[in-house]
N, C-alpha and C. Protein backbone atom coordinates (compact mmCIF):
# COMPACT_ATOMS: atom_id res chain seq x y z
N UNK A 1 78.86 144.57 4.88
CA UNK A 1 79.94 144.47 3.92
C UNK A 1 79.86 145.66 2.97
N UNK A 2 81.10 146.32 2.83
CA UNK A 2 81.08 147.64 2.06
C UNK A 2 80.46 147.33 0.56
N UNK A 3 79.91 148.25 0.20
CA UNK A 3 79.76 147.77 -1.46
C UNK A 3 81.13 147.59 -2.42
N UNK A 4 81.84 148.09 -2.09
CA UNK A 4 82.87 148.06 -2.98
C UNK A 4 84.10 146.23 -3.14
N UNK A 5 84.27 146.30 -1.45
CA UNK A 5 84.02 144.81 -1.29
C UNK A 5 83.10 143.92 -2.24
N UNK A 6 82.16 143.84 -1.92
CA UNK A 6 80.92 143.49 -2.93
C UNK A 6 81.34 143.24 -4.30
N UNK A 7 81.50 144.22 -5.36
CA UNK A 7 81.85 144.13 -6.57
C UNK A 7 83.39 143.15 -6.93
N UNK A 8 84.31 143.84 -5.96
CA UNK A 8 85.45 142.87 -6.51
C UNK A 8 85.05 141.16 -5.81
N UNK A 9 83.95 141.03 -5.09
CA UNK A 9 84.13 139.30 -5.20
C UNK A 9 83.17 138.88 -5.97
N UNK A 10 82.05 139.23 -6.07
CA UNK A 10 80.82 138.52 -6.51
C UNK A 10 80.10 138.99 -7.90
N UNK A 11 80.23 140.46 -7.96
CA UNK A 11 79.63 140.99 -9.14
C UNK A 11 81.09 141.12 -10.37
N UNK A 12 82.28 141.01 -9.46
CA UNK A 12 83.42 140.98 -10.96
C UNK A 12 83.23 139.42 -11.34
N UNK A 13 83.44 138.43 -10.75
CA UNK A 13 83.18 136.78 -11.41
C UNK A 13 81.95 137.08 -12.17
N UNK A 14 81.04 137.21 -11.88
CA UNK A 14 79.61 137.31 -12.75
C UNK A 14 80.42 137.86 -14.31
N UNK A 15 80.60 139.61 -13.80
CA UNK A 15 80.97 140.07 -15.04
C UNK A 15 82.19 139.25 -16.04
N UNK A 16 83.21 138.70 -15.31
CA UNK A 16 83.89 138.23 -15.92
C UNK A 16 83.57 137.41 -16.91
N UNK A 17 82.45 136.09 -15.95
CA UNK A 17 81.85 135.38 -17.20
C UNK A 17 80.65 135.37 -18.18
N UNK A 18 80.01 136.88 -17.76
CA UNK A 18 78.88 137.11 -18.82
C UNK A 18 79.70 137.93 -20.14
N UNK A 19 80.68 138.54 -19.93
CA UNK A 19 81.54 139.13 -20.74
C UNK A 19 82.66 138.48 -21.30
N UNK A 20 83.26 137.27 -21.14
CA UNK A 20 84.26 136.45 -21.39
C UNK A 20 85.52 136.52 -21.37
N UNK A 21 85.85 137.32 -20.35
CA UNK A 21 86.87 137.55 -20.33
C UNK A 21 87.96 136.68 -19.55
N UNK A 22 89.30 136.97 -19.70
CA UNK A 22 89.96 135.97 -19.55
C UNK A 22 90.91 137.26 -18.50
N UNK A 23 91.26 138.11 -18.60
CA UNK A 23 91.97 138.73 -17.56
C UNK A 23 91.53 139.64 -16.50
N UNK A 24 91.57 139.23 -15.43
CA UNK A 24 90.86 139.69 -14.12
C UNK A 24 90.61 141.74 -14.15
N UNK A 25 91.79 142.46 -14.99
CA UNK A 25 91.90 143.57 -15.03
C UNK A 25 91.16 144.05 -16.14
N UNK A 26 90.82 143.69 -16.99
CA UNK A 26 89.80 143.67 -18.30
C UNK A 26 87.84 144.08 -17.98
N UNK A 27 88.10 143.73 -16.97
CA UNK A 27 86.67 144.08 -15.90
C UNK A 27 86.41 145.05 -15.98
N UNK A 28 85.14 145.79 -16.28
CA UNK A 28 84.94 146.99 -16.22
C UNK A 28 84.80 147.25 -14.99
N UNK A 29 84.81 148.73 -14.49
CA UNK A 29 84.51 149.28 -13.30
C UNK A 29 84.42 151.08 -13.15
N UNK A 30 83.83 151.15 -12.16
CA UNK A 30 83.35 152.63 -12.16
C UNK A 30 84.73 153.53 -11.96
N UNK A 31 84.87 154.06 -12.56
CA UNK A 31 85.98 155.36 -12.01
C UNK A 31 85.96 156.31 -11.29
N UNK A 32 84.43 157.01 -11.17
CA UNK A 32 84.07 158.39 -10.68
C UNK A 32 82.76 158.58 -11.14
N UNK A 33 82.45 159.03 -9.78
CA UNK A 33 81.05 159.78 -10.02
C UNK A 33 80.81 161.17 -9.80
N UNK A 34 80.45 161.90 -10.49
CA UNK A 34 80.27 163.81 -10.62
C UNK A 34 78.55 163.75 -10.40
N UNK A 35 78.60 164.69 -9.45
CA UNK A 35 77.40 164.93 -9.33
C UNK A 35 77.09 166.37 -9.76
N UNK A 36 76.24 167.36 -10.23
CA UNK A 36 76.27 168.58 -10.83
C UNK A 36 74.62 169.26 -10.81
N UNK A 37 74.43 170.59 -10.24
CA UNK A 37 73.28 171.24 -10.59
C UNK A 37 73.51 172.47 -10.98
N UNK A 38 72.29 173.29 -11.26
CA UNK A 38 72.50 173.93 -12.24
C UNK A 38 71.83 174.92 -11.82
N UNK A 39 72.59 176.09 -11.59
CA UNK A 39 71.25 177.48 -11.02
C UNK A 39 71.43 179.07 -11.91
N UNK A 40 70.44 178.43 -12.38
CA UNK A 40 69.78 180.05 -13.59
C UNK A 40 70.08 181.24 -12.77
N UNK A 41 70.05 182.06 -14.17
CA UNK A 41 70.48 183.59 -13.54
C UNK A 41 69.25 184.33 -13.07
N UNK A 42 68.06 183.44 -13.44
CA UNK A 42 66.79 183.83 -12.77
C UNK A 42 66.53 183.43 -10.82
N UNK A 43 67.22 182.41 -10.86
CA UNK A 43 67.52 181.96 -9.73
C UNK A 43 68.32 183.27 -8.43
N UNK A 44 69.77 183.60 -9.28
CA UNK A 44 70.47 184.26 -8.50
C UNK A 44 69.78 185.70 -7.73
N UNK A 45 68.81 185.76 -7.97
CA UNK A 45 68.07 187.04 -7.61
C UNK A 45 67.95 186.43 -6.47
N UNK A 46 67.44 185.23 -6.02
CA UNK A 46 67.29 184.74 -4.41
C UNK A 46 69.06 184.49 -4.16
N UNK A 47 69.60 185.17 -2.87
CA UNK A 47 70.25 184.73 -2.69
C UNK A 47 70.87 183.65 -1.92
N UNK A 48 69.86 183.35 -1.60
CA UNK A 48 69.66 182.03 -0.67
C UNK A 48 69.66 180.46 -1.34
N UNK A 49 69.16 180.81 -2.44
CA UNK A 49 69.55 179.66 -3.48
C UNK A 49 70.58 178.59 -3.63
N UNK A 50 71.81 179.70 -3.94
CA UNK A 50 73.59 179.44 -4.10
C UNK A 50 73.45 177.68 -2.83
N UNK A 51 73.24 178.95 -1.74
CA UNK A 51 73.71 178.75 -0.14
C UNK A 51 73.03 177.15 0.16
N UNK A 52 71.40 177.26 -0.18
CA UNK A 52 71.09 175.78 0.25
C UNK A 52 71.10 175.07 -0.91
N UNK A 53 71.46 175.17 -2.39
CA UNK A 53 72.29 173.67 -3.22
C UNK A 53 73.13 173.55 -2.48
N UNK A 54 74.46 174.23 -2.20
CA UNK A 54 75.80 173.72 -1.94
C UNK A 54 75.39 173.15 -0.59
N UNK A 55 74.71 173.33 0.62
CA UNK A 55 74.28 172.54 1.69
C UNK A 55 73.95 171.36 1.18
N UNK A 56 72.87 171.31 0.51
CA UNK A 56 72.10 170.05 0.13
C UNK A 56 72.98 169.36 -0.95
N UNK A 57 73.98 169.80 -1.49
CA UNK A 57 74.77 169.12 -2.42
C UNK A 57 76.13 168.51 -1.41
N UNK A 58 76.31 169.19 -0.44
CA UNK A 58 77.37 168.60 0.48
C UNK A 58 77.17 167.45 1.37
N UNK A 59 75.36 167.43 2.07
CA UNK A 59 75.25 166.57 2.78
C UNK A 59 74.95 165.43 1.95
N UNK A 60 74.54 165.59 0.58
CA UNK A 60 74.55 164.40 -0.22
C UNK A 60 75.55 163.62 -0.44
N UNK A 61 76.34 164.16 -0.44
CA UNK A 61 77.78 163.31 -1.06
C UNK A 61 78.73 163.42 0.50
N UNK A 62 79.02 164.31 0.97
CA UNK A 62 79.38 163.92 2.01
C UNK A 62 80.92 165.10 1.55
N UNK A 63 81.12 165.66 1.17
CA UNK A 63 82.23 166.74 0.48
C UNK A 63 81.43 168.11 -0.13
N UNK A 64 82.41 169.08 0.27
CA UNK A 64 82.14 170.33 -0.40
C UNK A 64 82.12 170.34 -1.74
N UNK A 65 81.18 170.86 -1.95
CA UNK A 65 81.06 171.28 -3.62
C UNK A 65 81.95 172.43 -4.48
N UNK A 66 82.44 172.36 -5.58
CA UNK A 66 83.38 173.55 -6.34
C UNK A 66 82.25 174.22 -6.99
N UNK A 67 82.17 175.28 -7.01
CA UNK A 67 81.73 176.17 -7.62
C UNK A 67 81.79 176.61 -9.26
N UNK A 68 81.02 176.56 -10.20
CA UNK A 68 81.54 176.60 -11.47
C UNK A 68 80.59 177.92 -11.88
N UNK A 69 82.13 178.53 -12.77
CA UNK A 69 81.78 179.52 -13.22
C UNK A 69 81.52 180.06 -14.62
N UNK A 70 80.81 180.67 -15.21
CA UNK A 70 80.71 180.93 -16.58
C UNK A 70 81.55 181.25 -17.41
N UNK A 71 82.28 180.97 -18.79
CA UNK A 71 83.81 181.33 -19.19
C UNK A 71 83.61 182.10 -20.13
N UNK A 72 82.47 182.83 -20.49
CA UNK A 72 81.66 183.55 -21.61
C UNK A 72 80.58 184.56 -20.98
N UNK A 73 80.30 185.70 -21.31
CA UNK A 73 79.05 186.66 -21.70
C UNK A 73 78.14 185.97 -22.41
N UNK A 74 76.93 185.59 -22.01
CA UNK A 74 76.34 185.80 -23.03
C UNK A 74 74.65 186.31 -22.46
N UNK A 75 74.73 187.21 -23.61
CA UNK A 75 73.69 188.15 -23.51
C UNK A 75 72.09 187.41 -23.46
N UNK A 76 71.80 186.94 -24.43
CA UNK A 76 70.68 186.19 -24.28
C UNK A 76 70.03 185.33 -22.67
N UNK A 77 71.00 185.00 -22.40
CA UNK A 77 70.81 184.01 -20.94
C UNK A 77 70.94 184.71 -19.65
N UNK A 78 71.11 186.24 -20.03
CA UNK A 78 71.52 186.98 -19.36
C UNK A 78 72.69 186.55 -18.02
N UNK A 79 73.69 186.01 -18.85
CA UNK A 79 75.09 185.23 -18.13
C UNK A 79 75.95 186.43 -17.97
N UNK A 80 76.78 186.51 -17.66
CA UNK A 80 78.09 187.13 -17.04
C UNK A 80 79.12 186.30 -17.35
N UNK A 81 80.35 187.14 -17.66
CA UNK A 81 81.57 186.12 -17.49
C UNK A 81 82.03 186.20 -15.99
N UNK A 82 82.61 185.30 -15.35
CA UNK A 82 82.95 184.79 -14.06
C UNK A 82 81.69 184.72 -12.79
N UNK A 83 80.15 184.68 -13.55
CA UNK A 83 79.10 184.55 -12.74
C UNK A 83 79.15 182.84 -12.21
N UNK A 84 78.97 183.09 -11.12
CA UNK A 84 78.10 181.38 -10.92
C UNK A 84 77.11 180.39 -11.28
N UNK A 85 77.46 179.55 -12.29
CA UNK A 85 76.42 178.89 -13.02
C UNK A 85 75.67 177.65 -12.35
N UNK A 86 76.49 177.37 -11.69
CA UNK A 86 76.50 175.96 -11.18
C UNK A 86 77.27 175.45 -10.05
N UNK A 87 76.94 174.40 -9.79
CA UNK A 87 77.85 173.56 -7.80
C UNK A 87 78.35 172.16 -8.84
N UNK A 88 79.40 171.73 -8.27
CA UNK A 88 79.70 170.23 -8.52
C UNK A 88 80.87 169.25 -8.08
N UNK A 89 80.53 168.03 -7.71
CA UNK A 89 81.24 167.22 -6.42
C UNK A 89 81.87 166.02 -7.60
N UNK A 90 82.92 165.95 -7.44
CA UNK A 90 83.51 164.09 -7.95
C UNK A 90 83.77 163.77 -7.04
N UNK A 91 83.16 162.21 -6.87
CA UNK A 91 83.56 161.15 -6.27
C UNK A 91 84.31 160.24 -6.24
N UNK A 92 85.20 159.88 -5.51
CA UNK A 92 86.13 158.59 -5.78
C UNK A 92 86.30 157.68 -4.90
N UNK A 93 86.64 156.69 -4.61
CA UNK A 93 86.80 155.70 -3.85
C UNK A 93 86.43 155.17 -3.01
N UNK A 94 85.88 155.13 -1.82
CA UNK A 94 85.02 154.42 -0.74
C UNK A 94 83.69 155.23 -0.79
N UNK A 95 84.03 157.04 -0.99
CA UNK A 95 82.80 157.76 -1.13
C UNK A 95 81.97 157.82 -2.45
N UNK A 96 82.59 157.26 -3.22
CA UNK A 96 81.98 157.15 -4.46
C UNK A 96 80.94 155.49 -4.68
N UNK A 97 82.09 154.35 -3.90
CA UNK A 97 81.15 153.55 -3.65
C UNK A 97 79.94 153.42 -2.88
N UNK A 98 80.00 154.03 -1.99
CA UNK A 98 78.73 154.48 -0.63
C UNK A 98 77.96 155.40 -1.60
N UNK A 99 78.19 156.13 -2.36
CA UNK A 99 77.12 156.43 -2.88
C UNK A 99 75.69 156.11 -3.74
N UNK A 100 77.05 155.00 -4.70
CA UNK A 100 76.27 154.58 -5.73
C UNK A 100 75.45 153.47 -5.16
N UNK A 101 75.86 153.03 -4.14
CA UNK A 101 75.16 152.17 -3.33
C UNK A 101 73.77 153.04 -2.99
N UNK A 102 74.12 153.85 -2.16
CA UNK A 102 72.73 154.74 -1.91
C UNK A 102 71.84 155.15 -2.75
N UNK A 103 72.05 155.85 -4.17
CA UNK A 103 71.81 155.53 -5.10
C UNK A 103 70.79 154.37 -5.69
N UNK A 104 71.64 153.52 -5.76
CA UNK A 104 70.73 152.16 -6.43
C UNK A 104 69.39 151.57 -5.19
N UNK A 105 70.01 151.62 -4.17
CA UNK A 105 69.11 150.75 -3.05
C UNK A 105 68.17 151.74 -2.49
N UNK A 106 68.17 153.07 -2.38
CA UNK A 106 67.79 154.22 -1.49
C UNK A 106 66.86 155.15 -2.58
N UNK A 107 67.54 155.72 -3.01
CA UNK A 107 67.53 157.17 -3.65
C UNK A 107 66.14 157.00 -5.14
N UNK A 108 66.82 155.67 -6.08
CA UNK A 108 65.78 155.25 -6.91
C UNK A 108 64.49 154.60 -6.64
N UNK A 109 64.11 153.84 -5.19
CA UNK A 109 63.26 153.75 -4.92
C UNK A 109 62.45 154.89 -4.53
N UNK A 110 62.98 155.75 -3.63
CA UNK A 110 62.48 156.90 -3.73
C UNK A 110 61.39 158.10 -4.12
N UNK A 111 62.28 158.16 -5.41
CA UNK A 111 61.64 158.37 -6.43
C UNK A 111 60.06 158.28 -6.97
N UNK A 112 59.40 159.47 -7.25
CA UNK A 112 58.40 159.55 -7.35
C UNK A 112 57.87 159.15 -9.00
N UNK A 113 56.99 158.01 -8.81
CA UNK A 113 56.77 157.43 -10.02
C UNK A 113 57.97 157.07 -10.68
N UNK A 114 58.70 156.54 -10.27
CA UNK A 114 59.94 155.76 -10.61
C UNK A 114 59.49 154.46 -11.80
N UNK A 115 59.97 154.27 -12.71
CA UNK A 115 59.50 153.04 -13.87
C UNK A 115 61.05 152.92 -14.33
N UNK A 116 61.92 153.26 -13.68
CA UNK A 116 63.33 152.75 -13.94
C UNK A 116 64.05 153.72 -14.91
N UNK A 117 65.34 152.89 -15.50
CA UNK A 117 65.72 154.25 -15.80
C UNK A 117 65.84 153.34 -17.36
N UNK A 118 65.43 154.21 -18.52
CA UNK A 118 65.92 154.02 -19.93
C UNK A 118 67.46 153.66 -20.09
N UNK A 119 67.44 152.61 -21.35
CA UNK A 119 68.83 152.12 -21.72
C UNK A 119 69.41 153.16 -22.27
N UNK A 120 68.36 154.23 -22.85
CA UNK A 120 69.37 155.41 -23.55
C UNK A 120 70.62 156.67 -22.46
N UNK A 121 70.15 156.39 -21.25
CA UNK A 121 71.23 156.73 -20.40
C UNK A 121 72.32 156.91 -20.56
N UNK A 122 73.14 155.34 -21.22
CA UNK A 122 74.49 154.71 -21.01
C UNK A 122 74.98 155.41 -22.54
N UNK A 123 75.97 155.70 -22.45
CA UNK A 123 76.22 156.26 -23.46
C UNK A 123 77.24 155.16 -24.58
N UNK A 124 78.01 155.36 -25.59
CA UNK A 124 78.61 154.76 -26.22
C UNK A 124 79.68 154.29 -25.53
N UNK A 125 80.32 154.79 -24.73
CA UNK A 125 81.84 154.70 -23.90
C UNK A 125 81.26 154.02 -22.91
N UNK A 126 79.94 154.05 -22.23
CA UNK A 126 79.84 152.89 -21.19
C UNK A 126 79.25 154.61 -19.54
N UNK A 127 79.39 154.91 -20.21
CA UNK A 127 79.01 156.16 -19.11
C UNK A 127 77.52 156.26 -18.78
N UNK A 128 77.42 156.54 -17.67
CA UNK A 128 75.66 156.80 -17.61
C UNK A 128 75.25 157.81 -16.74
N UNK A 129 74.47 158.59 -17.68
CA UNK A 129 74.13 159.92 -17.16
C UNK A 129 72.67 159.88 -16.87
N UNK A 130 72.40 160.72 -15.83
CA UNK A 130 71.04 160.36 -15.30
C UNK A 130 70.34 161.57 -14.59
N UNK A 131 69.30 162.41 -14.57
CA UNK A 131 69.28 163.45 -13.81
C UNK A 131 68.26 163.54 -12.86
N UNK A 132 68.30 163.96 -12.22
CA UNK A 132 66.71 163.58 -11.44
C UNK A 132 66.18 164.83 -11.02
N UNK A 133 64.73 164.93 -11.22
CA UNK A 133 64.44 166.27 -11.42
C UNK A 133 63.71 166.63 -9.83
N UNK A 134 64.32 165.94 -8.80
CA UNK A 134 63.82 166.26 -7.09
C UNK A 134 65.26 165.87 -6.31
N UNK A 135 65.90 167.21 -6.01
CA UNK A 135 66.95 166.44 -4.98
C UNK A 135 66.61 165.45 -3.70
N UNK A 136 65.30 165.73 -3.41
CA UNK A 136 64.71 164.81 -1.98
C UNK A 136 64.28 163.57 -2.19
N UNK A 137 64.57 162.92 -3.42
CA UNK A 137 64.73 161.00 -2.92
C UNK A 137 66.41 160.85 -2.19
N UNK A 138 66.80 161.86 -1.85
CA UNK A 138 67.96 161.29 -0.74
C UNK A 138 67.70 161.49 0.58
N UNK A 139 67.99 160.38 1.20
CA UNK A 139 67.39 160.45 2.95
C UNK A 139 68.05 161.22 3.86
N UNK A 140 69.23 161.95 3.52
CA UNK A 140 69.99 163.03 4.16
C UNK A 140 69.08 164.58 3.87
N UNK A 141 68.38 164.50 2.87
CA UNK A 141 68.04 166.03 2.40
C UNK A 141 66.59 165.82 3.43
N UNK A 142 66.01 166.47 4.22
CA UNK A 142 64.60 166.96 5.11
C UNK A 142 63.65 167.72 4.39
N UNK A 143 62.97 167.38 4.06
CA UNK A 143 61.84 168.48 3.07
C UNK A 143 61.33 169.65 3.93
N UNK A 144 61.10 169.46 4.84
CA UNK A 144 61.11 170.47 6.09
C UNK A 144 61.74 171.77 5.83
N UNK A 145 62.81 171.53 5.85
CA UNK A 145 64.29 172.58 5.34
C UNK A 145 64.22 172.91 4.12
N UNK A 146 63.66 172.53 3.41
CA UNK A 146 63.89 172.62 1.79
C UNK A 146 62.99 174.24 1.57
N UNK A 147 63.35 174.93 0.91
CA UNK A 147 62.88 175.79 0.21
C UNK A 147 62.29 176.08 -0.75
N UNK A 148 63.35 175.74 -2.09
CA UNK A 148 63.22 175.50 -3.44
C UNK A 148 63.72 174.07 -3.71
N UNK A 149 62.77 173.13 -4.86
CA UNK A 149 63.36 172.17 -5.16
C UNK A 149 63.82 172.05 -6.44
N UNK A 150 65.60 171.47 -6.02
CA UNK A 150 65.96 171.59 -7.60
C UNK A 150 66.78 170.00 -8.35
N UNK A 151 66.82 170.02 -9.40
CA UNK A 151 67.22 169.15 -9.92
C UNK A 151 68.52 168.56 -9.77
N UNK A 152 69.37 167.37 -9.94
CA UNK A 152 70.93 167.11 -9.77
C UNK A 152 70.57 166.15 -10.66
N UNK A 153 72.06 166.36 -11.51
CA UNK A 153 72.50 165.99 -12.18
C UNK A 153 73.71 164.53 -11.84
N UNK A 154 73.63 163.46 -11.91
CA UNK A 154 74.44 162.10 -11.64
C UNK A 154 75.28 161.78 -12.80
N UNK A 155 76.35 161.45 -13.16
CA UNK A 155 76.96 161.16 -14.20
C UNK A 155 78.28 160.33 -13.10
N UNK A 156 78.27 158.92 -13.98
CA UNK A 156 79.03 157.43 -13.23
C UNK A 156 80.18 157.39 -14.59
N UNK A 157 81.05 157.69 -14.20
CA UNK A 157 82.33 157.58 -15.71
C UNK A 157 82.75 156.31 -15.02
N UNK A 158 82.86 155.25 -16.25
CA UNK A 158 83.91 154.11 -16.06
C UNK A 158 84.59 153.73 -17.38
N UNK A 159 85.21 152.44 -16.87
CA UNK A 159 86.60 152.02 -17.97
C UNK A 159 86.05 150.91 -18.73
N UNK A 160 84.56 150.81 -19.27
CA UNK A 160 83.61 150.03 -20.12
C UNK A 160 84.09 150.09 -21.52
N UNK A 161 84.18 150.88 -22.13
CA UNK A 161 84.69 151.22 -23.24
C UNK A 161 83.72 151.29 -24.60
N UNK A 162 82.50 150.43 -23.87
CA UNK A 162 81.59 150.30 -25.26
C UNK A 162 80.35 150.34 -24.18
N UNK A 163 79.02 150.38 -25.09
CA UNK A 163 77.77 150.75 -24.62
C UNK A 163 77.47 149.64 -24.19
N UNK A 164 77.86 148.52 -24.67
CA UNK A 164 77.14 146.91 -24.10
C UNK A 164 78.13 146.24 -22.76
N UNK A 165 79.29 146.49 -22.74
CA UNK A 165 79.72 146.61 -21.50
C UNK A 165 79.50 147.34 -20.03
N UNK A 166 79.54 148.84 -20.48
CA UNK A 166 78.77 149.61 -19.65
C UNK A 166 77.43 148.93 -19.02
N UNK A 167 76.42 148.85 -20.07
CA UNK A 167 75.36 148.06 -19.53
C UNK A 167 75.46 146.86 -18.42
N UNK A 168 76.02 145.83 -18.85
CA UNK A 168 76.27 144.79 -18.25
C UNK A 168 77.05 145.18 -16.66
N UNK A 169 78.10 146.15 -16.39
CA UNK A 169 78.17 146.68 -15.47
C UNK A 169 76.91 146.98 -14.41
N UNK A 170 76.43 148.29 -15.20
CA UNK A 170 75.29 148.86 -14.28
C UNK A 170 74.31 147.78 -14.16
N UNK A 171 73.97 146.62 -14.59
CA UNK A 171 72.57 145.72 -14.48
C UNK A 171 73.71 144.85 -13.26
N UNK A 172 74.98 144.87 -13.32
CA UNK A 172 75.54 143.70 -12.31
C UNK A 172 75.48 144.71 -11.21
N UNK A 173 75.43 145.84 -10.75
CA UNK A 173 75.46 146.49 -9.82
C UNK A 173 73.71 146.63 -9.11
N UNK A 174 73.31 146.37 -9.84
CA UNK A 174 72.00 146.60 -9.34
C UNK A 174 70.50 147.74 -10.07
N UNK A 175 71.71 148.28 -11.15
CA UNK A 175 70.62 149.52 -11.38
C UNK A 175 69.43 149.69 -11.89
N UNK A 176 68.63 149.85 -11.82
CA UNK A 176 66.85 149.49 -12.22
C UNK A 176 66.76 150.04 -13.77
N UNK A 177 67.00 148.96 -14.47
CA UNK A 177 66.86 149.72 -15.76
C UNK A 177 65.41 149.29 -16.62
N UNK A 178 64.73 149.79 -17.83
CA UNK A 178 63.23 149.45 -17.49
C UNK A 178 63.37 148.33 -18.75
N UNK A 179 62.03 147.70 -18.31
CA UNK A 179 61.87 146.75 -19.27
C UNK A 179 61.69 146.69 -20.85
């Protein structure tokens, strides 16, 4: 059964009545997930770098990655304007649910010395940002292949609206948050 299935029968009733709500559309739910890494200008000297994030950022999510570019000089960081700073994927709808699924059941077990993830994550609006500093707790990435290991960035936007909603979301979904 898809995860997304999943949420609208069993985890929206839950939420409905741990939250009290009275209209079925009042439910929070995920909107999109952005996934994002980040490659220094110390980096760009390998040029091989670029080439296996956007691999390893594609077979993760399952979509090509956009390319983001710098909109400023700046000297200190030794940046460029229109240099490449960064890769990054949004997710939506069946692929966004398959992920977060993978994610919660897969990816965080994973995880090396994993103790869950802090409540300070979730932000005021109900958002939760999360980064993980090894792209290889995903079972698509081969360490074999790997070169350099780099960090990704997870960020889950939904229509929570407050930090204690948000919460109650991500704990009905499954997400390991610590004690």
């Amino acid at each position: 059964m898809p995860f997304s299935t999943t949420l609208r029968t069993n985890i929206a009733k839950a939420l409905q009545a741990e939250l009290g709500l009275t209209n079925v559309m009042a439910i929070p739910t995920v909107k999109k997930v952005t996934l994002s890494v980040g490659i220094s200008p110390a980096k760009h000297k390998d040029s091989k770098m670029l080439e296996t994030a956007e691999k390893v950022l594609a077979r993760v999510t399952g979509q090509k990655p956009v390319r983001t570019k710098a909109k400023k000089s700046i000297s200190n960081f030794k940046i460029r304007q229109g240099q490449v700073v960064g890769l990054k994927v949004t997710l939506r709808g069946q692929r966004m649910w398959d992920f977060v699924g993978r994610l919660v059941h897969v990816a965080f077990p994973r995880v090396r010395d994993f103790r869950g993830i802090p409540e300070s994550v979730v932000d005021a609006q109900g958002n939760l940002s999360y980064g993980l500093v090894e792209h290889l707790a995903f079972p698509e990435v081969r360490p074999d292949e790997i070169e350099q290991i780099h960090g990704l960035q997870v960020t889950i936007t939904t229509n929570a609206e407050t930090r204690e909603r948000g919460l109650a979301l991500f704990r009905a979904l499954g997400f390991p948050f610590q004690k």
